[in-house]
C-alpha atoms as a PDB file:
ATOM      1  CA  UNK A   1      -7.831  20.653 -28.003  1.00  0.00           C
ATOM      2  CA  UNK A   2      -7.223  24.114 -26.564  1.00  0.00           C
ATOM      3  CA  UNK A   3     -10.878  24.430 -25.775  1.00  0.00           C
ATOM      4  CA  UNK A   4     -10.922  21.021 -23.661  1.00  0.00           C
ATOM      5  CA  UNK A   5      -7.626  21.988 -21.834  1.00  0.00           C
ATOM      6  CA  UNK A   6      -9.504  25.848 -20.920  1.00  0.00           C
ATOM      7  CA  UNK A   7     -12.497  23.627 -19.988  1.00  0.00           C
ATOM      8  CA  UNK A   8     -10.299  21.453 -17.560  1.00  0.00           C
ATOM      9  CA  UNK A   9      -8.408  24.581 -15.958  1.00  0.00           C
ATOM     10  CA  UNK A  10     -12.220  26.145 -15.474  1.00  0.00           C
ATOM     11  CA  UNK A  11     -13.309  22.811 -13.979  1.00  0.00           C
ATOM     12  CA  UNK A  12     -16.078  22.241 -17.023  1.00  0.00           C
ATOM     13  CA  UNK A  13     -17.731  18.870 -17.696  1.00  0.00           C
ATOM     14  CA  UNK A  14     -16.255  19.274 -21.247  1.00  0.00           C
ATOM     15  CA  UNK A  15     -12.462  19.054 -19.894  1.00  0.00           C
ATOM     16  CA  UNK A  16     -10.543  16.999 -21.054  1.00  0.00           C
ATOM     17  CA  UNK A  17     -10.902  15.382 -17.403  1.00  0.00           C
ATOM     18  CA  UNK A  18     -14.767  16.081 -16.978  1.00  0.00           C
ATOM     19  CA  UNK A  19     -13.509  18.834 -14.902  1.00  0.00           C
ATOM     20  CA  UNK A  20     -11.921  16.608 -12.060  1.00  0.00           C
ATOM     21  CA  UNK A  21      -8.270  17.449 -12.705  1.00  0.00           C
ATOM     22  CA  UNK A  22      -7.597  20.788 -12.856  1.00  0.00           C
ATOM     23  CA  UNK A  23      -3.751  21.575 -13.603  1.00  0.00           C
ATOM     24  CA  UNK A  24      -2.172  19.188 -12.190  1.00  0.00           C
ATOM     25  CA  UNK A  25      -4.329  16.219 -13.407  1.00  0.00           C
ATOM     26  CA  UNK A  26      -4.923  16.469 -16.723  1.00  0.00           C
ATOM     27  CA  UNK A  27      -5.576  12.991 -18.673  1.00  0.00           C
ATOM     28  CA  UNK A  28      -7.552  11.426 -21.875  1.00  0.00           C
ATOM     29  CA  UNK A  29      -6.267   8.425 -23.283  1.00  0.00           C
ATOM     30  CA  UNK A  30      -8.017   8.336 -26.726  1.00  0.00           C
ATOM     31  CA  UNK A  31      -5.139  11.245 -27.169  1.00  0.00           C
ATOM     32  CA  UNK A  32      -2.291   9.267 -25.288  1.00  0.00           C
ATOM     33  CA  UNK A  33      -2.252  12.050 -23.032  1.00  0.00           C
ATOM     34  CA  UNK A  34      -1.440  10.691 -19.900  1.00  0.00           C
ATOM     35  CA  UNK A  35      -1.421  14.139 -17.918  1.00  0.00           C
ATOM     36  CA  UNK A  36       0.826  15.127 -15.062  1.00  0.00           C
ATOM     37  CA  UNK A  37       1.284  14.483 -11.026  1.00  0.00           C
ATOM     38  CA  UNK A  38       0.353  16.338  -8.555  1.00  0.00           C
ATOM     39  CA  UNK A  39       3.892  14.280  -6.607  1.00  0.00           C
ATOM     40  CA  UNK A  40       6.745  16.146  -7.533  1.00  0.00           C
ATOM     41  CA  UNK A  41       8.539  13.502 -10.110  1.00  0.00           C
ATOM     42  CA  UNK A  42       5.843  11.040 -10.428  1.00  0.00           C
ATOM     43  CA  UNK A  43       5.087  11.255 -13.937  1.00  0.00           C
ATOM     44  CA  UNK A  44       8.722  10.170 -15.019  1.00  0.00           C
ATOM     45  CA  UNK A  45       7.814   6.387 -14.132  1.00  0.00           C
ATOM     46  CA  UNK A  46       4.403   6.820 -15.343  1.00  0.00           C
ATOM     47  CA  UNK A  47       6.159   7.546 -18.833  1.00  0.00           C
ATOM     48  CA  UNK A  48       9.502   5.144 -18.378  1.00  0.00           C
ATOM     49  CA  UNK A  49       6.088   2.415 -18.013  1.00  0.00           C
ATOM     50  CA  UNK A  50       4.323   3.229 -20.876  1.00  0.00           C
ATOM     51  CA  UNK A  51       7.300   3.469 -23.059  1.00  0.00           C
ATOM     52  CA  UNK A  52       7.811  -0.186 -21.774  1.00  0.00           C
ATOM     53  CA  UNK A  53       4.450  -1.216 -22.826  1.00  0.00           C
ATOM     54  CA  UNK A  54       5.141   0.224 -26.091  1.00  0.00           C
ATOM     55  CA  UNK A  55       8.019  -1.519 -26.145  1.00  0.00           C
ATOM     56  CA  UNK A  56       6.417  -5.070 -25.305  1.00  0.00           C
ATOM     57  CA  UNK A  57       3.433  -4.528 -27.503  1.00  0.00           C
ATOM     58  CA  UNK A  58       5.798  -3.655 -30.051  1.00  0.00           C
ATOM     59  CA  UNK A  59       3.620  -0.427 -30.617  1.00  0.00           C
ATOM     60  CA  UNK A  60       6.456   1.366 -32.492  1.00  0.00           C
ATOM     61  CA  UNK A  61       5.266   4.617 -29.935  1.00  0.00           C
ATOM     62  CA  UNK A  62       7.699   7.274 -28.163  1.00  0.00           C
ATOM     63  CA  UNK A  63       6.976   8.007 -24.734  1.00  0.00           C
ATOM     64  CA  UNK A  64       7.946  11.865 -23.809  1.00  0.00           C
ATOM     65  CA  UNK A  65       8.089  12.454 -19.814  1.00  0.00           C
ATOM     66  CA  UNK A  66       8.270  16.402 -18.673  1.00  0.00           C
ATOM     67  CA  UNK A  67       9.980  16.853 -15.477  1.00  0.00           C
ATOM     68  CA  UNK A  68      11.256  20.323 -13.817  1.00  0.00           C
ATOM     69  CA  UNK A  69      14.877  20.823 -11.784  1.00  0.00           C
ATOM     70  CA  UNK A  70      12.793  20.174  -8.103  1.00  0.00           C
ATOM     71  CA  UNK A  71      12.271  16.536  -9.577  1.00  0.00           C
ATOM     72  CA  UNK A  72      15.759  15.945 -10.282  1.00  0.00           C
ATOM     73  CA  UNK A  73      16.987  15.253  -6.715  1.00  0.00           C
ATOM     74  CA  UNK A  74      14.145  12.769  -6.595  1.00  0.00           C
ATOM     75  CA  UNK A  75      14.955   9.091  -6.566  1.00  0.00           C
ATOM     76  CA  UNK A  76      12.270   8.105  -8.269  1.00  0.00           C
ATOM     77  CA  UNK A  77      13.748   9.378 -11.284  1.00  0.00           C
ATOM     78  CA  UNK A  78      17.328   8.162 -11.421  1.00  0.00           C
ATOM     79  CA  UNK A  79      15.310   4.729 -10.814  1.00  0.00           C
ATOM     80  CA  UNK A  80      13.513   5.122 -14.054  1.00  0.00           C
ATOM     81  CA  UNK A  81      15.806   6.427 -16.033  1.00  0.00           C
ATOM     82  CA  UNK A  82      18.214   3.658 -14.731  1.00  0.00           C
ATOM     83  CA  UNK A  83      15.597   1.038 -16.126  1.00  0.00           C
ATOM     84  CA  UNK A  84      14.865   3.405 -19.472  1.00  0.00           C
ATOM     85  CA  UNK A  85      18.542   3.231 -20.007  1.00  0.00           C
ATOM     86  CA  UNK A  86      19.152  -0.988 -18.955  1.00  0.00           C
ATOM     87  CA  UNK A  87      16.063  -1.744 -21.033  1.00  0.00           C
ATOM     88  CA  UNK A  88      16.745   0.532 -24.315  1.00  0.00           C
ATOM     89  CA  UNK A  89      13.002   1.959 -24.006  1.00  0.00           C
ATOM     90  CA  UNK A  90      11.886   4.899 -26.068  1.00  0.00           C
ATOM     91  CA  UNK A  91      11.527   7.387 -24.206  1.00  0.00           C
ATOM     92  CA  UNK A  92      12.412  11.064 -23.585  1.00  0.00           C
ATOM     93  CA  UNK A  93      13.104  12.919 -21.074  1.00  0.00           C
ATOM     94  CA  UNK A  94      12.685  16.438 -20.521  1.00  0.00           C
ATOM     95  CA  UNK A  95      13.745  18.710 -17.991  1.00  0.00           C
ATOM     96  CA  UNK A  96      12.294  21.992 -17.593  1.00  0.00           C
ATOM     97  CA  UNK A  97      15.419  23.750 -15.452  1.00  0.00           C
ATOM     98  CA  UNK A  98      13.871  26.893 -14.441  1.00  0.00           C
ATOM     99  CA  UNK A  99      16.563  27.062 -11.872  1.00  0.00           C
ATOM    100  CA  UNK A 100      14.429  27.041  -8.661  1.00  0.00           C
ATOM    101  CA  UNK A 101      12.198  24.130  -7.368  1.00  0.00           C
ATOM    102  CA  UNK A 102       9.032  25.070  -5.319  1.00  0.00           C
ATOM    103  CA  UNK A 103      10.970  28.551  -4.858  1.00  0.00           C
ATOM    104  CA  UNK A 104      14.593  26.689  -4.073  1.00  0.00           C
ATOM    105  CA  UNK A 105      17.339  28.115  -5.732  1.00  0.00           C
ATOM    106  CA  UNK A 106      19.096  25.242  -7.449  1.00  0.00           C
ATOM    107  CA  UNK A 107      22.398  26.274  -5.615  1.00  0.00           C
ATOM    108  CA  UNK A 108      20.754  25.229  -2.732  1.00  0.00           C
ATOM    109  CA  UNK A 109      19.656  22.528  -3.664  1.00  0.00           C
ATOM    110  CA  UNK A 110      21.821  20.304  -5.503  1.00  0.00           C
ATOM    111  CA  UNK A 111      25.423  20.226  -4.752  1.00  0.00           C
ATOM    112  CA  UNK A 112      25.846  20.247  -8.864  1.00  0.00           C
ATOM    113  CA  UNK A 113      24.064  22.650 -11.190  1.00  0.00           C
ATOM    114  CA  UNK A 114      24.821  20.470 -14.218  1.00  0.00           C
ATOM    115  CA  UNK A 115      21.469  18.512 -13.772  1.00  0.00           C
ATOM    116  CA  UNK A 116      22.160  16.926 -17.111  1.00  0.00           C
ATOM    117  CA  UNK A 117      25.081  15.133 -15.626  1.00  0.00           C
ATOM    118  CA  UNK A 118      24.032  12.923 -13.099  1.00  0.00           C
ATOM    119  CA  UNK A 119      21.829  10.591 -15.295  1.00  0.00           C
ATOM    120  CA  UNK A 120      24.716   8.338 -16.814  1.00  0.00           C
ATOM    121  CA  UNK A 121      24.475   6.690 -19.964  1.00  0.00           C
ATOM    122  CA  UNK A 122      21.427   7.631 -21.162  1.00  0.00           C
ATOM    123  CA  UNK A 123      21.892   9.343 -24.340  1.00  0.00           C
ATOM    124  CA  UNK A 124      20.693  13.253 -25.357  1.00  0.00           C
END
């Protein structure tokens, strides 16, 4: 709820993290709410994973990974996307292209500015 995410961001026992995660570590399962990273990228395997288990448990569940245009130069990434892609697991990807990456300009960073061009095959 919008009260338990406040409470989290305040650093209240009644977060949805008892207060322990702040921003960047937000989390509570019962909700399949698996939070974010405070490691630039990190998340996108988190959710490549549980869209596997989905897929192995035959759960019928969508995973949905958020990542912003600093986490696209990160191998990590390309890695899980490689295996979302090989393994035909349900997830999505996001990118949230701002156009800078911990105050980068993406022209400095990434010798293309089509980001959504470098993933291959995997469809969207």
């Amino acid at each position: 709820t919008a009260a338990s995410v406040l409470s989290e961001l305040l650093g209240k026992y009644d977060g949805c993290s008892k207060g322990k995660g702040g921003s960047m570590h937000m989390y509570l399962k019962k909700a399949n709410f698996f939070g974010g990273n405070g490691i630039v990228g990190a998340q996108c395997p988190i959710g490549t994973g549980l869209a596997f288990a989905s897929q192995y448990r035959r759960q019928g569940h969508v995973a949905v990974t958020l990542f912003g245009d600093g986490a696209a130069n990160q191998g990590q990434l390309y890695e899980a996307m490689n295996m979302a892609s090989l393994w035909s697991l349900p997830v999505i990807y996001v990118c949230e292209n701002n156009h800078y990456g911990m105050g980068t300009p993406v022209s400095r960073s990434s010798s293309s500015k089509a980001l959504y061009a470098r993933f291959g095959p995997i469809p969207g």
